[in-house]
C-alpha atoms as a PDB file:
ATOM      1  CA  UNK A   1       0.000   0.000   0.000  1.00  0.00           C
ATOM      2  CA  UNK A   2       1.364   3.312  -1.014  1.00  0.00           C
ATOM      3  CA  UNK A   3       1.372   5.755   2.334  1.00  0.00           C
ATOM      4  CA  UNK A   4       1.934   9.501   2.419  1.00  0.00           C
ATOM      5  CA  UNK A   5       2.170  10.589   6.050  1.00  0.00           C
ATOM      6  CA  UNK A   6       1.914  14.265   7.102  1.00  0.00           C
ATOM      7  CA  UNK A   7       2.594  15.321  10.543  1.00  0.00           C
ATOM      8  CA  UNK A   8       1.804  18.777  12.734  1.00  0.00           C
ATOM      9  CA  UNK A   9       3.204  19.037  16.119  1.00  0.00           C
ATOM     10  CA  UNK A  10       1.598  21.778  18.651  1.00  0.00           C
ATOM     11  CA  UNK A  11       2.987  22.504  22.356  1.00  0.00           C
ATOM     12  CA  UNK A  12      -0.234  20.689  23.414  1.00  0.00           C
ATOM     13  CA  UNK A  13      -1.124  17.706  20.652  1.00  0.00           C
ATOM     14  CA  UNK A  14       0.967  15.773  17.800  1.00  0.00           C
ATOM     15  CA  UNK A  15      -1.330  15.234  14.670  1.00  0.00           C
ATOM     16  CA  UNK A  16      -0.568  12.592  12.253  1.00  0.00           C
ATOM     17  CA  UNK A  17      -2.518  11.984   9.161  1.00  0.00           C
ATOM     18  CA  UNK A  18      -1.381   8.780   7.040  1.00  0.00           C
ATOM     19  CA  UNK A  19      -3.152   8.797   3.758  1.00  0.00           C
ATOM     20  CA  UNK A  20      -3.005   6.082   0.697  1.00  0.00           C
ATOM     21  CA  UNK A  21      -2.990   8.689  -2.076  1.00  0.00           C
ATOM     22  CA  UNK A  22      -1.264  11.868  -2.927  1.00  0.00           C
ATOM     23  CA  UNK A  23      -3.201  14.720  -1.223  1.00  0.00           C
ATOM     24  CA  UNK A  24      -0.694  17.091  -1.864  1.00  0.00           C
ATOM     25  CA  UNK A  25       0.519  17.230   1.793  1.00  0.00           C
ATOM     26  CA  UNK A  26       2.915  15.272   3.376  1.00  0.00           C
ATOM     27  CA  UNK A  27       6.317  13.199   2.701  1.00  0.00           C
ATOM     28  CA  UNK A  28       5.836   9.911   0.430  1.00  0.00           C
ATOM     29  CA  UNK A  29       6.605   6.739   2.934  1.00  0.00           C
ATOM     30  CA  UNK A  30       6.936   4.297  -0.212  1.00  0.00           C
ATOM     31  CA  UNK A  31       5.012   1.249  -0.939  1.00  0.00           C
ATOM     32  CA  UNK A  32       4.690  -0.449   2.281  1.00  0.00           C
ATOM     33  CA  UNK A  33       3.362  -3.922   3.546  1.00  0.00           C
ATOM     34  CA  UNK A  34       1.090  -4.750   6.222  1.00  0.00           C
ATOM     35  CA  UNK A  35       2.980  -5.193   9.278  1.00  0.00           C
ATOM     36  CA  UNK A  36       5.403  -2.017   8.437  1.00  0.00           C
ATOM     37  CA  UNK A  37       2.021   0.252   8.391  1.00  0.00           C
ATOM     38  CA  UNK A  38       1.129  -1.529  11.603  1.00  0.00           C
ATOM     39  CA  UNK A  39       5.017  -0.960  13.123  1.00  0.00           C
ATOM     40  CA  UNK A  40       4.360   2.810  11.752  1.00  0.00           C
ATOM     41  CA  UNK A  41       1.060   3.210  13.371  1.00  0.00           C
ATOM     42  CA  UNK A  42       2.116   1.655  16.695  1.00  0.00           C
ATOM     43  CA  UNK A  43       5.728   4.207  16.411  1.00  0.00           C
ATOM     44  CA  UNK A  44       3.235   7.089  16.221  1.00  0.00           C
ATOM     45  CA  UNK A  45       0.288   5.935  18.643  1.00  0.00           C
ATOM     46  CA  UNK A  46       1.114   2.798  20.907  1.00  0.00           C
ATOM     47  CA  UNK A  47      -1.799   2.615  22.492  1.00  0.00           C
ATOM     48  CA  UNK A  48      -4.220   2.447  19.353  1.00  0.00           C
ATOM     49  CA  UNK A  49      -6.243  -0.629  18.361  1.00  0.00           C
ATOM     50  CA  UNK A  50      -3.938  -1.530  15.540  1.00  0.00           C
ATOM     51  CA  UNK A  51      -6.264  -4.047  14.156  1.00  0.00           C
ATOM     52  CA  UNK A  52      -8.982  -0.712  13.683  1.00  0.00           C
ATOM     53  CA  UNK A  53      -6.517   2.070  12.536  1.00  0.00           C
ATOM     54  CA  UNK A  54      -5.314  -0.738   9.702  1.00  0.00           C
ATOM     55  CA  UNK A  55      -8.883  -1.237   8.821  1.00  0.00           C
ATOM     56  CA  UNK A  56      -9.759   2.781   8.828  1.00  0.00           C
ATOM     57  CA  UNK A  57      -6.545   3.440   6.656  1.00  0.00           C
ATOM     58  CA  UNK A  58      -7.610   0.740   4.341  1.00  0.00           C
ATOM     59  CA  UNK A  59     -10.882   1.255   3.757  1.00  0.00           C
ATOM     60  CA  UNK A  60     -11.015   4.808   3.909  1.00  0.00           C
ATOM     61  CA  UNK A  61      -7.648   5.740   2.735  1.00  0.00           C
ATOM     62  CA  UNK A  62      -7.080   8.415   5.627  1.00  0.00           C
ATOM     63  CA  UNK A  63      -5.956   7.727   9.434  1.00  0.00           C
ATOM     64  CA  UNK A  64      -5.660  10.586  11.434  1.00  0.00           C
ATOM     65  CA  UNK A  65      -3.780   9.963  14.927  1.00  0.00           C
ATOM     66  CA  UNK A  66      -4.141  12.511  17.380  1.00  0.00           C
ATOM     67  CA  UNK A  67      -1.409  12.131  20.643  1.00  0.00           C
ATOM     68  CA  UNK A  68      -1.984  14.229  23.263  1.00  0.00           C
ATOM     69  CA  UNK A  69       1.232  15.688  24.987  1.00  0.00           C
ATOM     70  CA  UNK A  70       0.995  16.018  28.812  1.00  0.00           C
ATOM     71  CA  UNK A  71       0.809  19.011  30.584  1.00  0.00           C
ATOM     72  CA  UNK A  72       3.278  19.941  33.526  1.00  0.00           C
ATOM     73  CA  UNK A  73       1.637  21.200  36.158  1.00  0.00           C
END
């Protein structure tokens, strides 16, 4: 599966949006199998149902990942 993965990091968030096609945004990953989209997903987000964020990317084509950076208090 062809990925293009764009990324925006904020003081308070990281967003990550993996996409199968060219949406003019982003830095072309390369043709990737299965388990390295899984290995990216789980780099960005460890705690995400991998099974559901493979299926969303799939069938959509899009997989946003928001990761929320904690606050010191």
């Amino acid at each position: 599966m062809t990925i293009w993965k764009y990324e925006e990091t904020k003081p308070t968030h990281r967003l990550v949006k993996l996409y199968k096609e060219d949406h003019g945004e982003g830095e072309y990953m390369g043709d990737l199998d299965e388990d390295s989209i899984k290995n990216m997903i789980l780099d960005i987000k460890p705690d995400v149902q991998i099974d559901q964020a493979f299926g969303t990317l799939s069938y959509f084509g899009m997989l946003p990942l928001l990761v929320t950076k904690k606050q010191n208090s």
